[in-house]
Protein backbone atom coordinates (compact mmCIF):
# COMPACT_ATOMS: atom_id res chain seq x y z
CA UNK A 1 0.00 0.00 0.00
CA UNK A 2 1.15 3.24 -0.76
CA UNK A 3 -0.28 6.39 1.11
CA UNK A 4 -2.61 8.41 -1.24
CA UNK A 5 -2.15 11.91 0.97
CA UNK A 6 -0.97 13.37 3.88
CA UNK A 7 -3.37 12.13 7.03
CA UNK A 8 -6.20 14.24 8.20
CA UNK A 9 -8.48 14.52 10.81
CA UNK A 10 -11.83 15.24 11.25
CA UNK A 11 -14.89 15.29 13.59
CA UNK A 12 -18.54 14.04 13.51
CA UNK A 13 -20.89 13.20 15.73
CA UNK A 14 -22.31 10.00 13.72
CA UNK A 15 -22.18 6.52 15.86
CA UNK A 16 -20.24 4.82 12.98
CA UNK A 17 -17.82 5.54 10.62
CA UNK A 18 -17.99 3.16 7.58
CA UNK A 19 -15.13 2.45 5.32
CA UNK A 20 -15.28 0.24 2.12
CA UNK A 21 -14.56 -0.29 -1.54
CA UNK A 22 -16.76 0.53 -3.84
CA UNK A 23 -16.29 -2.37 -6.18
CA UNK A 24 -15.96 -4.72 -3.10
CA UNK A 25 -19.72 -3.92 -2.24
CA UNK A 26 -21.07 -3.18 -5.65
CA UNK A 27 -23.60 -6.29 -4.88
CA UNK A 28 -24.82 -4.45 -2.01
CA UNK A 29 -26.42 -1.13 -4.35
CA UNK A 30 -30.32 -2.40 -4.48
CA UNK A 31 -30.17 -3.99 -1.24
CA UNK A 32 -32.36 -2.32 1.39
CA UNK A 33 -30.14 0.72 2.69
CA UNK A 34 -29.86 -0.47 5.97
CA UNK A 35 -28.13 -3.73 4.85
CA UNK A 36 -25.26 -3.24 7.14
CA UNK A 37 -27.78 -3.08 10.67
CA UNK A 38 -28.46 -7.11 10.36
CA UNK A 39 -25.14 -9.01 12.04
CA UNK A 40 -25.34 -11.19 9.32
CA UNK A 41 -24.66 -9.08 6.79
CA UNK A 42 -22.26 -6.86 8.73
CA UNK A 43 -20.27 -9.98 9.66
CA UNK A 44 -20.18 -11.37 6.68
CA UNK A 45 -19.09 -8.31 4.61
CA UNK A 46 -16.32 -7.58 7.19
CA UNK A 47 -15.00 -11.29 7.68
CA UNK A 48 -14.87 -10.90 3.57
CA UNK A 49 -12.35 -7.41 4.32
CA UNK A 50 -15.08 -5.75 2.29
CA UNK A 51 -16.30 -3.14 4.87
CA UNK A 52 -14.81 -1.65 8.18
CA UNK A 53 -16.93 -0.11 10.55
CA UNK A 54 -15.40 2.15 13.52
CA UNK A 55 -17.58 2.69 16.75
CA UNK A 56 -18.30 6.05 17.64
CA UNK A 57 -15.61 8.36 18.91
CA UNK A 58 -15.95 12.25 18.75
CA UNK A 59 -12.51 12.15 16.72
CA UNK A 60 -10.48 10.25 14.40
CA UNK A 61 -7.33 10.57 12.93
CA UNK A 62 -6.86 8.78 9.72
CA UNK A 63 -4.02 7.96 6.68
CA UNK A 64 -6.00 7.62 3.28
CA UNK A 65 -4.00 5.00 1.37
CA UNK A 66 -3.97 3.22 -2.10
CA UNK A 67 -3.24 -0.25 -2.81
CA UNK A 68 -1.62 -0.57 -6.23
């Protein structure tokens, strides 16, 4: 992996942060838009590396980064 830019930070005040790949979740784009609130289908999209979720915190710092 190479980093994309220099890391940032930011704040929200959103429970979850959600982090995926586009491609890696294209199946999920007519699915109901609360997909990811059944375990199920949270677990099994994040045992697959498709998705990350990160629990609530008031602030994050973060790297963006590429693979190639």
């Amino acid at each position: 992996m190479n980093v994309a830019s220099s890391p940032f930070q930011f704040t929200t005040d959103t429970a979850t942060l959600c982090i995926f790949d586009t491609e890696a979740l294209k199946h999920r784009l007519d699915d109901e838009p609360d997909w990811w609130s059944i375990e199920e289908d949270e677990l099994g999209e994040l045992n697959q590396g498709n998705v990350a979720f990160l629990i609530y915190s008031p602030f994050f710092n973060t790297e963006q980064r590429r693979q190639q």
